[in-house]
C-alpha atoms as a PDB file:
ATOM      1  CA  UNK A   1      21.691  13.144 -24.282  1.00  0.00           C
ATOM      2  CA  UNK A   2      18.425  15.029 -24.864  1.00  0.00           C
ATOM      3  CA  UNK A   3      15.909  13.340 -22.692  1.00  0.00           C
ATOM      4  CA  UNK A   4      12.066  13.334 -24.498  1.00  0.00           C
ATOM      5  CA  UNK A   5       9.595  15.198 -22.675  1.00  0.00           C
ATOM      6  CA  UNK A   6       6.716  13.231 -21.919  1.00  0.00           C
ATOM      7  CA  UNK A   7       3.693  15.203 -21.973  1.00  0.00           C
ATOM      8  CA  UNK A   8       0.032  14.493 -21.060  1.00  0.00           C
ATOM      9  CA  UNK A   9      -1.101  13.305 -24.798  1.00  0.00           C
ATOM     10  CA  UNK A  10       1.619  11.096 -24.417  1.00  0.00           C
ATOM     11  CA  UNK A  11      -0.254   9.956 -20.630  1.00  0.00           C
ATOM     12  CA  UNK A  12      -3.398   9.925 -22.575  1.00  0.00           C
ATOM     13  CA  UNK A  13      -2.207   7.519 -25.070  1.00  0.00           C
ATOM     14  CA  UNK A  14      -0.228   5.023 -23.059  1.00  0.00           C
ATOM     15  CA  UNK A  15      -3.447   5.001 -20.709  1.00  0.00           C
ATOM     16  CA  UNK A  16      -5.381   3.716 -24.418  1.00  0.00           C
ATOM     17  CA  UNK A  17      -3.118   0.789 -23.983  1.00  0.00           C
ATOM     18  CA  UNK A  18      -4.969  -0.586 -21.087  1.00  0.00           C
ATOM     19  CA  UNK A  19      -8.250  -0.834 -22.993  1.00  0.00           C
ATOM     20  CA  UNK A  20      -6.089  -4.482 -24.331  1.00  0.00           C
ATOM     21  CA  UNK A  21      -5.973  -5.808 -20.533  1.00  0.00           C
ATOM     22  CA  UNK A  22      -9.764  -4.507 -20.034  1.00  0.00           C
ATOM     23  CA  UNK A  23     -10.722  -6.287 -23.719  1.00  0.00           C
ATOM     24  CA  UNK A  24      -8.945  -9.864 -22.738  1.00  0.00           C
ATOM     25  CA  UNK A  25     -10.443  -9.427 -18.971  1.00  0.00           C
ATOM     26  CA  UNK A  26     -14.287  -9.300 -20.397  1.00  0.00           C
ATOM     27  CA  UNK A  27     -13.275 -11.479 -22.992  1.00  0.00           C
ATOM     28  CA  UNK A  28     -12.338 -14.383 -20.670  1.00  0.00           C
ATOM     29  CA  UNK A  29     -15.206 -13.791 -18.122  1.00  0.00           C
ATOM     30  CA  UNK A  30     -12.186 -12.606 -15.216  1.00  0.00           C
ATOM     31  CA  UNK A  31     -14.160 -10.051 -14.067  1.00  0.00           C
ATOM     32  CA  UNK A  32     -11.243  -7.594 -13.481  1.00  0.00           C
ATOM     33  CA  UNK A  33     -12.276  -4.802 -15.757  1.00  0.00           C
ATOM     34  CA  UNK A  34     -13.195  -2.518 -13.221  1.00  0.00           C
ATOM     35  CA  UNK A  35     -10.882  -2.957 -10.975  1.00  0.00           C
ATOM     36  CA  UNK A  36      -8.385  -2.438 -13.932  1.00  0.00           C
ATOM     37  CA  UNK A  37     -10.298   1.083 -15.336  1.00  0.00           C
ATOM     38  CA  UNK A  38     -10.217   2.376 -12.154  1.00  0.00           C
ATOM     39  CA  UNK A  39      -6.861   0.847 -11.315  1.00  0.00           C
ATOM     40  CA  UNK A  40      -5.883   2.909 -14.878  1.00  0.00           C
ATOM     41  CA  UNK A  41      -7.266   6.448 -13.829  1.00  0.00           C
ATOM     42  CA  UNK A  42      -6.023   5.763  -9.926  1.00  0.00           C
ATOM     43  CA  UNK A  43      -2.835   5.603 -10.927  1.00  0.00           C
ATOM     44  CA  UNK A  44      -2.276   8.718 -13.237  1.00  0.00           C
ATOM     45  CA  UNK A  45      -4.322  10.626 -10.733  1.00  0.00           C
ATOM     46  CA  UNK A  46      -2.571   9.503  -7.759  1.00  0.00           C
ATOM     47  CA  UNK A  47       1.065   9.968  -9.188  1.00  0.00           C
ATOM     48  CA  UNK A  48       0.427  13.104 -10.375  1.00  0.00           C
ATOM     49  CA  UNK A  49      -1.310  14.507  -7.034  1.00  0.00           C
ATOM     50  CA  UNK A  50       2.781  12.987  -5.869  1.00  0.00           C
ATOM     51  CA  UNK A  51       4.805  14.708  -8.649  1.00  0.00           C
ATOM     52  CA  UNK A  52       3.230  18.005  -7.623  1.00  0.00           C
ATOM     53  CA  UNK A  53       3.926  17.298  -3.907  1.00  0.00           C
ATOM     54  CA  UNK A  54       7.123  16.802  -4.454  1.00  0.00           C
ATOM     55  CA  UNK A  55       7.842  19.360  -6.893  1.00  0.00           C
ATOM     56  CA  UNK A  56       6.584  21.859  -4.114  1.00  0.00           C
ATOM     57  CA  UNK A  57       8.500  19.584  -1.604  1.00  0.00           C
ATOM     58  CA  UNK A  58      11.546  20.084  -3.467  1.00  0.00           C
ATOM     59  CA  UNK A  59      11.292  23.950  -3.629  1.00  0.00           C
ATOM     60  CA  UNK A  60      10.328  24.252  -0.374  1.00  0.00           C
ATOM     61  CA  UNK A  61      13.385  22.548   0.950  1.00  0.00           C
ATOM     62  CA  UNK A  62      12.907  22.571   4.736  1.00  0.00           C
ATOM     63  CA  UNK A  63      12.985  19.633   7.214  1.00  0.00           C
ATOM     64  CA  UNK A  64       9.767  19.554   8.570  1.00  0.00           C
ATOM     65  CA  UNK A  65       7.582  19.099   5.450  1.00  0.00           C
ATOM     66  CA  UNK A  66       9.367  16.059   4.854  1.00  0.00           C
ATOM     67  CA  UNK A  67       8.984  14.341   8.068  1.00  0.00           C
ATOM     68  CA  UNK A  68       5.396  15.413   7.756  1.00  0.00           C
ATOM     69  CA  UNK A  69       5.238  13.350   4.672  1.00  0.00           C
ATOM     70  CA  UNK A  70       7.303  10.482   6.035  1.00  0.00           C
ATOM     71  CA  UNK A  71       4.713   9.622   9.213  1.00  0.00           C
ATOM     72  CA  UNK A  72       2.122   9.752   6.767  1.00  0.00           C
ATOM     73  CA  UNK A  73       3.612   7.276   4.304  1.00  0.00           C
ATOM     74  CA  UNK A  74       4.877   5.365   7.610  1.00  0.00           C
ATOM     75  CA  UNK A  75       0.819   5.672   8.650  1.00  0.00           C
ATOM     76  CA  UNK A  76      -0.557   3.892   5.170  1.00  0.00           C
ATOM     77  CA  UNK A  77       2.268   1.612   5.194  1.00  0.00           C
ATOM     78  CA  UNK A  78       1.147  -0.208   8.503  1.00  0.00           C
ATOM     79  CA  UNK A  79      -2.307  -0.235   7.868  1.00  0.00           C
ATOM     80  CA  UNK A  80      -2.511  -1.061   4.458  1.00  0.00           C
ATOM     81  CA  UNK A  81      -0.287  -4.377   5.787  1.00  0.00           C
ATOM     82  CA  UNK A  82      -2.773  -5.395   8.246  1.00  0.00           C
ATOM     83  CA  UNK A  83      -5.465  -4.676   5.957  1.00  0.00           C
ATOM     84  CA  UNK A  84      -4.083  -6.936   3.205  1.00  0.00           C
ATOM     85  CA  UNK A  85      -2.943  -9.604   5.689  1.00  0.00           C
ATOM     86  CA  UNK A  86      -7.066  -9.296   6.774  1.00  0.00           C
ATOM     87  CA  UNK A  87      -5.845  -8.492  10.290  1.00  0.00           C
ATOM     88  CA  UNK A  88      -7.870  -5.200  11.053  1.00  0.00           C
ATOM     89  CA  UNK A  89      -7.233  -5.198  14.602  1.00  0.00           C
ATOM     90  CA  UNK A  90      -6.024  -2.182  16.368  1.00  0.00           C
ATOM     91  CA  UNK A  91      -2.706  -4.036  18.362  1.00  0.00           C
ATOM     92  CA  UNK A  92      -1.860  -5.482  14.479  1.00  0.00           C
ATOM     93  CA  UNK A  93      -2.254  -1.988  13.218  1.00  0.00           C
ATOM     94  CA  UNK A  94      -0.411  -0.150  15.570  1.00  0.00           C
ATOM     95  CA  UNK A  95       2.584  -2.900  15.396  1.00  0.00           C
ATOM     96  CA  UNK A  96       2.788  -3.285  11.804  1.00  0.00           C
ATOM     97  CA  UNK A  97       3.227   0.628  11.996  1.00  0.00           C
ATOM     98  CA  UNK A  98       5.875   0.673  14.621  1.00  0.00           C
ATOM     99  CA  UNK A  99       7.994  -2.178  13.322  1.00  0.00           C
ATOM    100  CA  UNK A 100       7.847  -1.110   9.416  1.00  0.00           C
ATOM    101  CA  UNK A 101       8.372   2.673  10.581  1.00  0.00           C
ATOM    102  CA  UNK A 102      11.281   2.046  13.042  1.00  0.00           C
ATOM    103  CA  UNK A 103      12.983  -0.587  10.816  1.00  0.00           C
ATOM    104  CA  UNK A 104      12.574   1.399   7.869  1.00  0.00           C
ATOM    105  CA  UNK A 105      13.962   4.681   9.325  1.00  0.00           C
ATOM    106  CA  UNK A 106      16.785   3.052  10.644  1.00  0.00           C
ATOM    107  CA  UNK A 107      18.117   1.285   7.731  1.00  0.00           C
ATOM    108  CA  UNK A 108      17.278   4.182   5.563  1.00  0.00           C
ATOM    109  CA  UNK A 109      18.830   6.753   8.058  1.00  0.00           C
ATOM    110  CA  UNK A 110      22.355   3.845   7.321  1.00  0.00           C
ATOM    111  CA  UNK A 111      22.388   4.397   3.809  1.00  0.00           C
ATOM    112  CA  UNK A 112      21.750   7.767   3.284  1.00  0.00           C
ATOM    113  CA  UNK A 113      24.468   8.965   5.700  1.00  0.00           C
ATOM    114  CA  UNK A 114      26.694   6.449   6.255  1.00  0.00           C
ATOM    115  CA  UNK A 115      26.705   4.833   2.558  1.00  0.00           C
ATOM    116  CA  UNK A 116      25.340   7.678   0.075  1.00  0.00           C
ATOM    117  CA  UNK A 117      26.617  10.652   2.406  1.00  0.00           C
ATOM    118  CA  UNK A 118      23.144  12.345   1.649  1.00  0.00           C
ATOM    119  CA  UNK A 119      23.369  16.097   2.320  1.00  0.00           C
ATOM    120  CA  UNK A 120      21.740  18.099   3.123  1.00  0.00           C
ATOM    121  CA  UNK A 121      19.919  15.157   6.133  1.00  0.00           C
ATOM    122  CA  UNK A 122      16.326  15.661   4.699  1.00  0.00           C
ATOM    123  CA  UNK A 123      17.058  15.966   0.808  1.00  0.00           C
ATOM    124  CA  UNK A 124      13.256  15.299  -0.400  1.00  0.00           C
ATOM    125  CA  UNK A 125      15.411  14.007  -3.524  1.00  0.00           C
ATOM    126  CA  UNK A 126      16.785  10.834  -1.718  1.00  0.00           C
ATOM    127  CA  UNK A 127      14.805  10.373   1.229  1.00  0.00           C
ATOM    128  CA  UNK A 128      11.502  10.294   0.136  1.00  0.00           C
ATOM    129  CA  UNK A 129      11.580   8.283  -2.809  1.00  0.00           C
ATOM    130  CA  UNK A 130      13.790   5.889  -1.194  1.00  0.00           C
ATOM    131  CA  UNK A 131      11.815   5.280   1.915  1.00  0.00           C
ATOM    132  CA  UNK A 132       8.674   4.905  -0.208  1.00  0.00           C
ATOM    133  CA  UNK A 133      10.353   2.040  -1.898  1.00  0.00           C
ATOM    134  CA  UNK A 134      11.545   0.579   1.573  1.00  0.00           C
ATOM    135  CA  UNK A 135       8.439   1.058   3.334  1.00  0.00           C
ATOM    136  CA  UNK A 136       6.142  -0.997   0.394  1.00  0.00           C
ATOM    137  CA  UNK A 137       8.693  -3.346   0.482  1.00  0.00           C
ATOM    138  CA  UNK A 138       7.772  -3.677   3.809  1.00  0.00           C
ATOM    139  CA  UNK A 139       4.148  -3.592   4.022  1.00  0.00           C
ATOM    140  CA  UNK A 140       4.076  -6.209   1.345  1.00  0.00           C
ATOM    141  CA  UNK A 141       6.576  -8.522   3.752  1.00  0.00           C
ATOM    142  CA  UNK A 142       4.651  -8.058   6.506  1.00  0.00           C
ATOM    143  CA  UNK A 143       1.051  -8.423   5.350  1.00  0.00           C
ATOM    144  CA  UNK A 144       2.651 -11.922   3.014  1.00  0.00           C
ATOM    145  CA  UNK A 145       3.982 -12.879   6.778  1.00  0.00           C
ATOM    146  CA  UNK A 146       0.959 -12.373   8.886  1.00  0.00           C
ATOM    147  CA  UNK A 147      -1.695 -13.417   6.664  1.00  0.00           C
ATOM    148  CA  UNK A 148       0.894 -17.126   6.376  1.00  0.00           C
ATOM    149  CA  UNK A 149       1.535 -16.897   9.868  1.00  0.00           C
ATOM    150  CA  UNK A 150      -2.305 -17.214  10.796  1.00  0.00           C
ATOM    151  CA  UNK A 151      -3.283 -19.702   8.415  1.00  0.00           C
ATOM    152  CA  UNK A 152      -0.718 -22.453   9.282  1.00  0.00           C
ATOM    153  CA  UNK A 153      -1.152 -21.610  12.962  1.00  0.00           C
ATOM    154  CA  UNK A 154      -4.726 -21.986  12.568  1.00  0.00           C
ATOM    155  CA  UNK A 155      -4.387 -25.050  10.386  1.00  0.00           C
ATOM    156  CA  UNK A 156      -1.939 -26.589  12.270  1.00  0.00           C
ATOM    157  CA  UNK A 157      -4.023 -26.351  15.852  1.00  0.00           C
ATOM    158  CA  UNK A 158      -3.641 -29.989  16.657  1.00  0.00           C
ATOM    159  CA  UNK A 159       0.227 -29.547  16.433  1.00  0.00           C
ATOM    160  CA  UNK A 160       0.752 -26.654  18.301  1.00  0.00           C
ATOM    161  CA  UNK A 161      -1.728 -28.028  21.040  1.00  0.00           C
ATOM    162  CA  UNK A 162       0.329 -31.122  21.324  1.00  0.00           C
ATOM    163  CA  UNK A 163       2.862 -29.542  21.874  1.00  0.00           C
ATOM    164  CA  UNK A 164       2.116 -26.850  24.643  1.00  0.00           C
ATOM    165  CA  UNK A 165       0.713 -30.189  26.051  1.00  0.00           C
ATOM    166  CA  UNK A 166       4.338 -31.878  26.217  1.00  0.00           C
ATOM    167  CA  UNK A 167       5.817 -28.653  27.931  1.00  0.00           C
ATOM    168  CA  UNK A 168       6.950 -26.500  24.964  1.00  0.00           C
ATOM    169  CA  UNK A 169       6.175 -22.830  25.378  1.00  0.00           C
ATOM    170  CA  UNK A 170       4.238 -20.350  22.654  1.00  0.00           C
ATOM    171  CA  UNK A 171       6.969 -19.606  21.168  1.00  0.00           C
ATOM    172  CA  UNK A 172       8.045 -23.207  20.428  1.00  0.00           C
ATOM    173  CA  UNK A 173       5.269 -24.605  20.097  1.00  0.00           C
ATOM    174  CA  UNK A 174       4.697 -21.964  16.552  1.00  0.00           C
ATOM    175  CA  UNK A 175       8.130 -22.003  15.945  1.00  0.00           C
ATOM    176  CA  UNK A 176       6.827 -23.992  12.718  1.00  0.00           C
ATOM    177  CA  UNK A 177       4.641 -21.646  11.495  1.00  0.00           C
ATOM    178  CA  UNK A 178       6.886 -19.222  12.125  1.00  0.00           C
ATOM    179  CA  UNK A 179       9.413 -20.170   9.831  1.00  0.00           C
ATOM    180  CA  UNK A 180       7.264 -21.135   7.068  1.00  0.00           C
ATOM    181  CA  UNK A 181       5.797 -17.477   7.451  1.00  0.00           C
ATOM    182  CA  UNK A 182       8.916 -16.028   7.316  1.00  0.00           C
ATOM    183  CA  UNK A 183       9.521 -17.795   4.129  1.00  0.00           C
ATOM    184  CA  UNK A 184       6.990 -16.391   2.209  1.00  0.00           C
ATOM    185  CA  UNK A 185       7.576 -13.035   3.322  1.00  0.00           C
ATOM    186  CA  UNK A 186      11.031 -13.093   1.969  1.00  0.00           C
ATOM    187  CA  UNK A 187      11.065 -14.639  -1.445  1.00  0.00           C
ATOM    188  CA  UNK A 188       9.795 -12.269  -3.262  1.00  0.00           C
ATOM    189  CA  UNK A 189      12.981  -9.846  -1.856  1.00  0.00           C
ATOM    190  CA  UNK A 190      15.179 -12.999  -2.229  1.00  0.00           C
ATOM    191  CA  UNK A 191      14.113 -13.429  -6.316  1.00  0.00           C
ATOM    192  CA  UNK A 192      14.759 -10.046  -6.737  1.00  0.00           C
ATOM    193  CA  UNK A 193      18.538 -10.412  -5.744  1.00  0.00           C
ATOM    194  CA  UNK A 194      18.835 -13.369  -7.563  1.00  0.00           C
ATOM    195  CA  UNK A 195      17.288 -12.081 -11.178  1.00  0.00           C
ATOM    196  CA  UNK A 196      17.955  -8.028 -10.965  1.00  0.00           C
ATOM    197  CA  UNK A 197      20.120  -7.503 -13.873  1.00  0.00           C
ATOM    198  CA  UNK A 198      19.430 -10.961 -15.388  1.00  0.00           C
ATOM    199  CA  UNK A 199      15.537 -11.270 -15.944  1.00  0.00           C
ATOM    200  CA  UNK A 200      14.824  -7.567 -14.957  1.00  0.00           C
ATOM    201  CA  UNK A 201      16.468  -4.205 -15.681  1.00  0.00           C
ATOM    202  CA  UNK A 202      15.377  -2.535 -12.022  1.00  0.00           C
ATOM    203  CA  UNK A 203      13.354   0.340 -12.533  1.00  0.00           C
ATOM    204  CA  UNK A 204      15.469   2.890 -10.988  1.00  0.00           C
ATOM    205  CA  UNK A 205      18.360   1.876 -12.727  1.00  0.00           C
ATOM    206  CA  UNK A 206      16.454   2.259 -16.112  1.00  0.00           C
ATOM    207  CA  UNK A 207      15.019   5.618 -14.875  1.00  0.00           C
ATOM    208  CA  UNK A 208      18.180   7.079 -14.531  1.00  0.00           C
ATOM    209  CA  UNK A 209      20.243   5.249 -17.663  1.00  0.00           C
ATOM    210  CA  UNK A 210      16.815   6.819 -20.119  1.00  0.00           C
ATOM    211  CA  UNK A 211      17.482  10.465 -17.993  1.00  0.00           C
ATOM    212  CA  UNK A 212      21.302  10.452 -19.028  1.00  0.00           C
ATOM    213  CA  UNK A 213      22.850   9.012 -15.752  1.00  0.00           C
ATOM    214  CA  UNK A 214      26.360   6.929 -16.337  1.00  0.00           C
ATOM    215  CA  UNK A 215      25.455   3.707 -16.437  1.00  0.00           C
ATOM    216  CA  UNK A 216      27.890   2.543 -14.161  1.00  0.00           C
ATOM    217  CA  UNK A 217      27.120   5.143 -11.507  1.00  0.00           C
ATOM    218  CA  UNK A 218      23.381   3.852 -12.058  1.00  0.00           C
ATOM    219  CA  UNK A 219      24.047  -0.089 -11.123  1.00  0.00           C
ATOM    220  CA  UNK A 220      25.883   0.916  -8.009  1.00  0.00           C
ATOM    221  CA  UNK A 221      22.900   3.096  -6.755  1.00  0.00           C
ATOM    222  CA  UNK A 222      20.622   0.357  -7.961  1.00  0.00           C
ATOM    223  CA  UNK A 223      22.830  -2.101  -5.838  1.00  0.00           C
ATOM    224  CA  UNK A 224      22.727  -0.126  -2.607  1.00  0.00           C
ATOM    225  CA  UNK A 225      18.556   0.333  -2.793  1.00  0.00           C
ATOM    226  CA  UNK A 226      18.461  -3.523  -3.496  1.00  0.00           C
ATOM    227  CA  UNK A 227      20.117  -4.595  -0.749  1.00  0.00           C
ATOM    228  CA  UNK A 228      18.097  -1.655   1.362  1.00  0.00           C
ATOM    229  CA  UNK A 229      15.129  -3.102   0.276  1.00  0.00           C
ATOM    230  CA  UNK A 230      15.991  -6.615   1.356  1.00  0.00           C
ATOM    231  CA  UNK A 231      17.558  -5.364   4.505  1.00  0.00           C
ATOM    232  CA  UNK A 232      14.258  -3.541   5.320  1.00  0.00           C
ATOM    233  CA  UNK A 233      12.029  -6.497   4.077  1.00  0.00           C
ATOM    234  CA  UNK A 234      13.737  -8.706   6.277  1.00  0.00           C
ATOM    235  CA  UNK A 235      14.024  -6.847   9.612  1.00  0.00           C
ATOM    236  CA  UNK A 236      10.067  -5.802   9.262  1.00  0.00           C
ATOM    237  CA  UNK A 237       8.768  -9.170   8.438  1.00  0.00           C
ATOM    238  CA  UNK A 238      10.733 -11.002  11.144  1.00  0.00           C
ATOM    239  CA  UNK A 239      10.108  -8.662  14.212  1.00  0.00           C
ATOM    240  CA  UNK A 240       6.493  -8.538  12.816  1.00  0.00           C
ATOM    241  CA  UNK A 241       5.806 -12.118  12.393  1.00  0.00           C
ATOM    242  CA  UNK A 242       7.985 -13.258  15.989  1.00  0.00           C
ATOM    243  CA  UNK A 243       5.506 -10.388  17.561  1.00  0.00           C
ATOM    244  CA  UNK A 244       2.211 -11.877  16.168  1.00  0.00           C
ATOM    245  CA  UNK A 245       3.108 -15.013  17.320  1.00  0.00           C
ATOM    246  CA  UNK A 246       3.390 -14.563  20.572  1.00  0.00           C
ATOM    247  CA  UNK A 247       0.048 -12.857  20.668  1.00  0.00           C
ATOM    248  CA  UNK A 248      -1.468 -15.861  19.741  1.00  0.00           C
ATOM    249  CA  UNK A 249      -0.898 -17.542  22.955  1.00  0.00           C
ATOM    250  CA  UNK A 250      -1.763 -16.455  26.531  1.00  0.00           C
ATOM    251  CA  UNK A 251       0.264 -15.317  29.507  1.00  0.00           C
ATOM    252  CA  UNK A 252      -0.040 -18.994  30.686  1.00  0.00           C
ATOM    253  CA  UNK A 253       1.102 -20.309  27.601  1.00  0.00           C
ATOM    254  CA  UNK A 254      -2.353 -21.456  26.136  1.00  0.00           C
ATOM    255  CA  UNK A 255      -3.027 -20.968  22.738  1.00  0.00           C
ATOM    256  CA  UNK A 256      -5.631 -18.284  21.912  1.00  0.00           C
ATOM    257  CA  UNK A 257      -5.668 -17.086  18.502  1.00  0.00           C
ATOM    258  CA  UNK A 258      -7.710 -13.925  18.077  1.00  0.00           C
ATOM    259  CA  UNK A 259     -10.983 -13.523  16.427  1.00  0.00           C
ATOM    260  CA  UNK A 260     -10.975 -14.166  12.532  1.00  0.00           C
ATOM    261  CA  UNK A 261     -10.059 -11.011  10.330  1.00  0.00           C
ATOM    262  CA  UNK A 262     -12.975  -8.323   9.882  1.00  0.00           C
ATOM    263  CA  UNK A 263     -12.583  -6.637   6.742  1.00  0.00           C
ATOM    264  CA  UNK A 264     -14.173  -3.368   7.329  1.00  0.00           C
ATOM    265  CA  UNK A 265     -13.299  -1.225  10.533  1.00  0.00           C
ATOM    266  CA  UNK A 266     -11.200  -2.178  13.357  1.00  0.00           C
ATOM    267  CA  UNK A 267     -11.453  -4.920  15.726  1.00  0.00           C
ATOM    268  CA  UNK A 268     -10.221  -3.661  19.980  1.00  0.00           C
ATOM    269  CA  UNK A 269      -8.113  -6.670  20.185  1.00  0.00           C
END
């Protein structure tokens, strides 16, 4: 199969295509039209400044350049999820960046060797574009999960004070925010199993049936990164969300919920 090259006219004109989303944006009054030309340039510009990373990634073929680039996408991953669950807070930070970088090592480290049998252990091939996906499956889990987490524990004050006041601890006392929280975080990885192949044709899967690949041999990788994804989704938003909760009570079991979210710079607490 002789796979068409795209080139940058090609770029160019697909980009074109967005000046429809920017038209029906002004025309209804949304507002969105600069968010969506600059989301339009961002993303060629950002993609490409990645294909050439990689493409020097790949030829340099050593270990360390790749962990290099894994902290940093681990770094992003944990503050862009307390940033978009408005949590700018140093602690939240710092968690959200252990939790999705441990979690997503781990379960990536699984598949690669034990499942895949990836070879050599740092192939820039698998492991990067594979723990990308995992880790913004996880910073969208988490930052879903905290941001839920706050509001019905904020919301739902009276409740949790009544119950500290009948003898239940922190952790019981949220146990109902915690679950709805936990909810949210995971339905968008829980629609995913239930429609891939039905209502959507998974990108990677498509990527690699357009470049050639055997189908078949394409739905079973497509299968293992789905149920990485999930895996990863679920580990990072639950040890996330159980963490934050407790943080919203005191050593004596009163509840304290930290200061409400600053949007620009980082709070000590």
């Amino acid at each position: 199969m002789d796979l068409h090259a795209v080139s940058y006219w090609d770029l160019i004109f697909a980009a074109a295509a967005m000046a429809l989303p920017i038209f029906i944006s002004r025309y209804a009054r949304l507002g969105l039209e600069k968010d969506l030309a600059i989301g339009t340039v961002r993303l060629l510009a950002q993609l490409l400044i990645v294909g050439h990373i990689l493409a020097g990634l790949f030829a340099i073929n050593r270990p360390l350049p790749v962990l290099g680039v894994l902290l940093v996408m681990v770094v992003i991953a944990g503050y862009n999820a307390a940033k978009r669950a408005e949590q700018m807070r140093v602690r939240v930070v710092v968690m959200a960046t252990g939790v999705i970088g441990v979690v997503a090592m781990a379960v990536c480290a699984y598949m690669f060797y034990v499942v895949i049998g990836v070879e050599p252990y740092f192939n820039p091939r698998y492991v990067i574009p594979l723990m990308g996906m995992g880790l913004n499956g996880a910073m969208n889990a988490v930052a879903v999960g905290a941001r839920a987490l706050d509001g019905r524990l904020r919301d739902g004050r009276e409740r949790v004070e009544a119950a500290l006041c009948v003898g239940a601890t922190g952790r019981q006392a949220s146990l109902f925010a915690v679950r709805e929280a936990l909810k949210q975080a995971m339905v968008p990885a829980v629609n995913n199993l239930m429609t891939a192949g039905i209502v959507q044709m998974p990108g990677i899967m498509t990527g690699q049936i357009i470049s050639g690949v055997d189908p078949l041999l394409a739905v079973r990788y497509q299968v293992v990164i789905f149920y990485l994804l999930t895996v990863i989704t679920v580990l990072s938003a639950t040890t996330t969300i159980l963490l934050l909760a407790d943080s919203y009570f005191t050593k004596a079991q009163q509840f304290a919920p930290p200061p409400r979210a600053i949007r620009r710079g980082l709070s000590p607490r």
